[in-house]
N, C-alpha and C. Protein backbone atom coordinates (compact mmCIF):
# COMPACT_ATOMS: atom_id res chain seq x y z
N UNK A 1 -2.19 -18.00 9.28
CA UNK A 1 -1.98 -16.70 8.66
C UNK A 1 -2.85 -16.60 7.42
N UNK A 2 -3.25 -15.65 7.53
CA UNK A 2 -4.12 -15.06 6.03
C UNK A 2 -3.81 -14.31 5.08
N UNK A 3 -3.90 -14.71 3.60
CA UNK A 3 -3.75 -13.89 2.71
C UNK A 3 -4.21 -12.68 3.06
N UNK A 4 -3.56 -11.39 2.41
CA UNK A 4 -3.44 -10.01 2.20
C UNK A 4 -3.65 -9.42 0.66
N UNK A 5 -3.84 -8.52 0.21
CA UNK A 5 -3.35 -7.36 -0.71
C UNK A 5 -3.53 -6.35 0.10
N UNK A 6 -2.68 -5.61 -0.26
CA UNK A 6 -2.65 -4.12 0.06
C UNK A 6 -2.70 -2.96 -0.74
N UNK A 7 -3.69 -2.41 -1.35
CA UNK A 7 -3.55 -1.55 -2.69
C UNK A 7 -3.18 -0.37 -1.97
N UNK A 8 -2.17 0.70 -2.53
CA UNK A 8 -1.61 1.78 -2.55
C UNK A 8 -1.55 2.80 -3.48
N UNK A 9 -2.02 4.00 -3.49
CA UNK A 9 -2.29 4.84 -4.21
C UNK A 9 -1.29 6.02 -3.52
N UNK A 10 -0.11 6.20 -4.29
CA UNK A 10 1.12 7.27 -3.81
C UNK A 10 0.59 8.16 -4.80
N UNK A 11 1.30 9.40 -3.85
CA UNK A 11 1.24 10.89 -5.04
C UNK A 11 1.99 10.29 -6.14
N UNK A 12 1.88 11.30 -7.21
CA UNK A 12 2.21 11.45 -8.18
C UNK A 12 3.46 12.44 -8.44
N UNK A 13 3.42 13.49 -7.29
CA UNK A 13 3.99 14.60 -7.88
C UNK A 13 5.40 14.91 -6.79
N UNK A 14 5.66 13.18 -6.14
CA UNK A 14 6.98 13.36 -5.71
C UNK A 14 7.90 12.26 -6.84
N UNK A 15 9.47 12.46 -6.75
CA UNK A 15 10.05 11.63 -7.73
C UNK A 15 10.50 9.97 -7.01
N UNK A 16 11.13 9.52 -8.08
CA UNK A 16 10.96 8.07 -8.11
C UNK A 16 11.54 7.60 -7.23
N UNK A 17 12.59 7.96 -6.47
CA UNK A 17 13.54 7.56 -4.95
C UNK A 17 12.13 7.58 -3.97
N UNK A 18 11.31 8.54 -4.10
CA UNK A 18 10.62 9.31 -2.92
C UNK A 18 9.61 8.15 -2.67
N UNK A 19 8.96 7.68 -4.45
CA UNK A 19 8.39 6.69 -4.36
C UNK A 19 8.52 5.23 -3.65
N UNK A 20 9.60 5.01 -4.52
CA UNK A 20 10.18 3.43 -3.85
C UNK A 20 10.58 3.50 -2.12
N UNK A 21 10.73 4.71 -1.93
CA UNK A 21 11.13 4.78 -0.27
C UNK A 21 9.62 4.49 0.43
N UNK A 22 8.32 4.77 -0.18
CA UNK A 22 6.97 4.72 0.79
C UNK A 22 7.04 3.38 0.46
N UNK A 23 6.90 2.59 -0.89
CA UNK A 23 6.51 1.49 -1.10
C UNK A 23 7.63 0.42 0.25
N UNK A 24 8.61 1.18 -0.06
CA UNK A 24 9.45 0.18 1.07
C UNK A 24 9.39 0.56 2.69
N UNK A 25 8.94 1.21 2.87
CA UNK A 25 7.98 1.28 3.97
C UNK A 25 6.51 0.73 4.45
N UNK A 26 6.18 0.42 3.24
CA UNK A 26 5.05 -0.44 3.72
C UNK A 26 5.03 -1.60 3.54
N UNK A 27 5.94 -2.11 2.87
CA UNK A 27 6.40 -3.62 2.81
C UNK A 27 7.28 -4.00 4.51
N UNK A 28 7.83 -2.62 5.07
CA UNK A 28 8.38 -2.58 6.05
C UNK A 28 7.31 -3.08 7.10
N UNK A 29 6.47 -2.02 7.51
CA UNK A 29 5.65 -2.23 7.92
C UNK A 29 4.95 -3.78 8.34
N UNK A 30 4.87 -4.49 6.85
CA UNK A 30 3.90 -5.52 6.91
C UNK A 30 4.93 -6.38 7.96
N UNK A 31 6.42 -6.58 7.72
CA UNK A 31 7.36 -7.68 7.98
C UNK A 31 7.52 -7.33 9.42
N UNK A 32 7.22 -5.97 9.98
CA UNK A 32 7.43 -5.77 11.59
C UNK A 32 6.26 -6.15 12.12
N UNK A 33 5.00 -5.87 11.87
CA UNK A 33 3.96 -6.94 12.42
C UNK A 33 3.80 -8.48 12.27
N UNK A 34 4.89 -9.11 11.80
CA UNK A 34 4.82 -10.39 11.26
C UNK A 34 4.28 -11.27 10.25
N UNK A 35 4.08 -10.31 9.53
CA UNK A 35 4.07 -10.74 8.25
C UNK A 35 4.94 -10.91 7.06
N UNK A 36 4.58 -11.66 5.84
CA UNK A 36 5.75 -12.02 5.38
C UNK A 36 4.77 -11.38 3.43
N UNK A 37 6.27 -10.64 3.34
CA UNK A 37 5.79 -10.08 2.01
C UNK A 37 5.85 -10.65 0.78
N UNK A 38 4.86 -11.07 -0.32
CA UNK A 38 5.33 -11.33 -1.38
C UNK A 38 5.42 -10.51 -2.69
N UNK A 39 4.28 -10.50 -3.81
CA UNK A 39 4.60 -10.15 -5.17
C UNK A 39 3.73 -8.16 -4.34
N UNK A 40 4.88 -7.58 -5.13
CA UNK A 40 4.41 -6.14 -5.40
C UNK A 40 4.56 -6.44 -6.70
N UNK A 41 3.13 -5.47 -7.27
CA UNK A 41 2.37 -5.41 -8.36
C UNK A 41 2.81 -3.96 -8.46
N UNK A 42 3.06 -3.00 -9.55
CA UNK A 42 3.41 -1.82 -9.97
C UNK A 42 2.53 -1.24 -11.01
N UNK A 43 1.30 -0.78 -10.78
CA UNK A 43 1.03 -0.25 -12.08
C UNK A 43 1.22 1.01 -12.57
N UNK A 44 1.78 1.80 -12.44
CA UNK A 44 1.38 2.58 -12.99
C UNK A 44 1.31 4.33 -11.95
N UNK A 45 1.45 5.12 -13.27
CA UNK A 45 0.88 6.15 -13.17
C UNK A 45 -0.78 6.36 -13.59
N UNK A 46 -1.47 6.39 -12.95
CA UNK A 46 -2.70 6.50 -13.61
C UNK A 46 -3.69 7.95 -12.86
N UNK A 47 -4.66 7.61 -14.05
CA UNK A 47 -5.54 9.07 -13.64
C UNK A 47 -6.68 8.69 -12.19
N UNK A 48 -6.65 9.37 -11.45
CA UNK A 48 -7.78 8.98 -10.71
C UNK A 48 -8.94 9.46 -10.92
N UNK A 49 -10.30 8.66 -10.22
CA UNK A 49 -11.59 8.94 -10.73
C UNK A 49 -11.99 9.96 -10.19
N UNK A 50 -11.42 10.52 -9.08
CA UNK A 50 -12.16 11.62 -8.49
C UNK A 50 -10.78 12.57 -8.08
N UNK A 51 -10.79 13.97 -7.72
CA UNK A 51 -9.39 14.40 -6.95
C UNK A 51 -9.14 14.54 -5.50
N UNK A 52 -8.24 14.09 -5.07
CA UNK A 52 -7.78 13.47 -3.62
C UNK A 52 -6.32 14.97 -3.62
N UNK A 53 -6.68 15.68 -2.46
CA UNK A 53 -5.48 16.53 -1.83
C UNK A 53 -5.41 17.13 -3.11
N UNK A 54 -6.21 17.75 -4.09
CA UNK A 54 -5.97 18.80 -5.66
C UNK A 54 -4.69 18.01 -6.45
N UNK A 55 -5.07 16.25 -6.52
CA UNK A 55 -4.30 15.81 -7.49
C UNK A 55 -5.18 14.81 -8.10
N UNK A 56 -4.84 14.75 -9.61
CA UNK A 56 -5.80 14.13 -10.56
C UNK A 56 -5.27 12.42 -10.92
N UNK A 57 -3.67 12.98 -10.34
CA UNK A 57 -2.97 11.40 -10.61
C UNK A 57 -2.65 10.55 -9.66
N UNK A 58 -2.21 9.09 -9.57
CA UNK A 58 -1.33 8.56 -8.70
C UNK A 58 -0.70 7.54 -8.95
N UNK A 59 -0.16 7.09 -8.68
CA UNK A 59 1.11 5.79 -8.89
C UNK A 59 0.17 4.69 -7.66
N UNK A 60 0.01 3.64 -9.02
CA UNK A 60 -1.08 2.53 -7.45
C UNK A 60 0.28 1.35 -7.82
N UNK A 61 -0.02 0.73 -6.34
CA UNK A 61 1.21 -0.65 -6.13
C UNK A 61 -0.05 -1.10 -5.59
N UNK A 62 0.41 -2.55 -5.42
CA UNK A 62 -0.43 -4.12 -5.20
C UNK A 62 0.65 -4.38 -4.65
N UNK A 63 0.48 -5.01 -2.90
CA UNK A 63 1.46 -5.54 -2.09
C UNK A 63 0.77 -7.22 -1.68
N UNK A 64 0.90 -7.70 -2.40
CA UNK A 64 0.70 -8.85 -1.60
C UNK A 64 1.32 -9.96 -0.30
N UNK A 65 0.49 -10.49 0.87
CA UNK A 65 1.55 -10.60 1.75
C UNK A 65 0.67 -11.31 2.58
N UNK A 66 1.27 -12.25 3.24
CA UNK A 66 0.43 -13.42 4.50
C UNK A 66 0.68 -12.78 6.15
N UNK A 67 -0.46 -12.62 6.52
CA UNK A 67 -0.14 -12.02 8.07
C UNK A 67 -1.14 -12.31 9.08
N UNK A 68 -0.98 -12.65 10.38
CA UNK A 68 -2.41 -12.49 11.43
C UNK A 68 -3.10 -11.35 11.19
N UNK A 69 -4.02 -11.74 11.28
CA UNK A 69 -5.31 -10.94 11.21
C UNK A 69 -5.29 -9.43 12.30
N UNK A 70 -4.75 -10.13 13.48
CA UNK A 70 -4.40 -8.85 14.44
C UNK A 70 -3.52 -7.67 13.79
N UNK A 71 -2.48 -7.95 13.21
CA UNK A 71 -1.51 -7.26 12.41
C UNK A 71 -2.38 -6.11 11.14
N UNK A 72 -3.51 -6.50 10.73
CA UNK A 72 -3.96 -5.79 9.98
C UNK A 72 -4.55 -4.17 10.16
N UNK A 73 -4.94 -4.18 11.63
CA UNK A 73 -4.90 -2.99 12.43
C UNK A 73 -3.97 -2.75 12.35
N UNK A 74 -3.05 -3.27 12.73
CA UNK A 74 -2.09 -2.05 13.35
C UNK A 74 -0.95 -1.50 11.45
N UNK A 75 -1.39 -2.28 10.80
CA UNK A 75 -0.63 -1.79 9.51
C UNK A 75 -1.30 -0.57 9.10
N UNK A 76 -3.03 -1.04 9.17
CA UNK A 76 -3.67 0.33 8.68
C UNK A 76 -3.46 1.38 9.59
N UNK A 77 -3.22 1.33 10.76
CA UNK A 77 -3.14 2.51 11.67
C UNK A 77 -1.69 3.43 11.26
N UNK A 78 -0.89 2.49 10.98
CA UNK A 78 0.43 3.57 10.55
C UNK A 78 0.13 4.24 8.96
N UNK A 79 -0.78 3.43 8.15
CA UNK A 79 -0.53 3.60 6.40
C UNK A 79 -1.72 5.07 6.59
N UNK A 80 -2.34 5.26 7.54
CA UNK A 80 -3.22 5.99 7.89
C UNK A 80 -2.50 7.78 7.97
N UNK A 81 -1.49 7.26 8.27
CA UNK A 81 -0.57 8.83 8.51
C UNK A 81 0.58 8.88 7.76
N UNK A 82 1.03 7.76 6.94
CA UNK A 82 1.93 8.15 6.21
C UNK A 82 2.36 9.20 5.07
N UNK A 83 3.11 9.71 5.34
CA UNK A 83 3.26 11.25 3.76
C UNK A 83 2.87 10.53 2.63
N UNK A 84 2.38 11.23 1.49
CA UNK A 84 2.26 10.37 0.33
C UNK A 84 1.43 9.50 -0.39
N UNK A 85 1.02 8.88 0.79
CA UNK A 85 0.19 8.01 0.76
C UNK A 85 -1.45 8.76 0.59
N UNK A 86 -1.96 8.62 -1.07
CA UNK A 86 -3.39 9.16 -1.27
C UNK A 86 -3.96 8.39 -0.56
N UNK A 87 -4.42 7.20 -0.93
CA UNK A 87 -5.44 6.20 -0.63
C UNK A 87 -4.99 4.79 -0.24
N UNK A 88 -5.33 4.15 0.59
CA UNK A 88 -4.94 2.49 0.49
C UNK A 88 -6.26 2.07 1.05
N UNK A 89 -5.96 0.52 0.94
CA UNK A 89 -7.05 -0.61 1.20
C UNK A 89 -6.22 -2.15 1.33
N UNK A 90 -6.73 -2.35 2.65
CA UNK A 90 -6.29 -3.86 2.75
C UNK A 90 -7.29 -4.63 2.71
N UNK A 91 -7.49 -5.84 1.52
CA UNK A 91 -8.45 -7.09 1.82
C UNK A 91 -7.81 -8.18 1.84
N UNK A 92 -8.58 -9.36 2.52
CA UNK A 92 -8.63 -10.31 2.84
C UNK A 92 -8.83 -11.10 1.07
N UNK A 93 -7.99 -12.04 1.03
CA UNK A 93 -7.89 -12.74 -0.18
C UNK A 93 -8.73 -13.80 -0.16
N UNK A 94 -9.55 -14.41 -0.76
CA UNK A 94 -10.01 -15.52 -0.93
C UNK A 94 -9.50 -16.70 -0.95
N UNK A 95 -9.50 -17.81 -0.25
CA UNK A 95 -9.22 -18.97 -1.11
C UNK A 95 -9.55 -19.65 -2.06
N UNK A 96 -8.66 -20.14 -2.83
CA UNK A 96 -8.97 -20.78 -4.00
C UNK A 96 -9.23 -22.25 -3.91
């Protein structure tokens, strides 16, 4: 199994239940393809560099998480249509 991050960029302009419900959906996500989740990273409300759907802000999370490589399709294929969800990106972690 291979290291993961998963960066997530949620709207901004739903409230904080609405939030934690996507983030726990994509932690969902990772654990039904067989993967196993660890540290979510929270930063923030922040400004974005460019505007995505006529919004200037977003709430980014850091999901970190170990999974087959096959599994990585099929996570991006659902995070692909999820409500909410501005932007994401999954990479491959380095070893140290």
């Amino acid at each position: 199994m291979g290291k993961y991050e998963l960066a997530v960029v949620v709207n901004a302009q739903i409230d904080d239940e609405a939030r934690t419900a996507v983030v726990d959906r994509c932690k969902e996500l990772i654990t039904r393809f067989g993967g196993t989740v660890g540290e979510v990273d929270d930063w923030g409300k922040k400004k974005l560099a460019y505007e995505i759907q006529k919004m200037n802000e977003g709430y980014y999370y850091f999901i970190k998480f170990e999974a087959e490589g096959s599994a990585i399709a099929e996570i991006e294929s659902f995070m692909r249509i999820m409500d909410n969800v501005l932007r994401y990106l999954c990479v491959k972690q380095e070893a140290a």
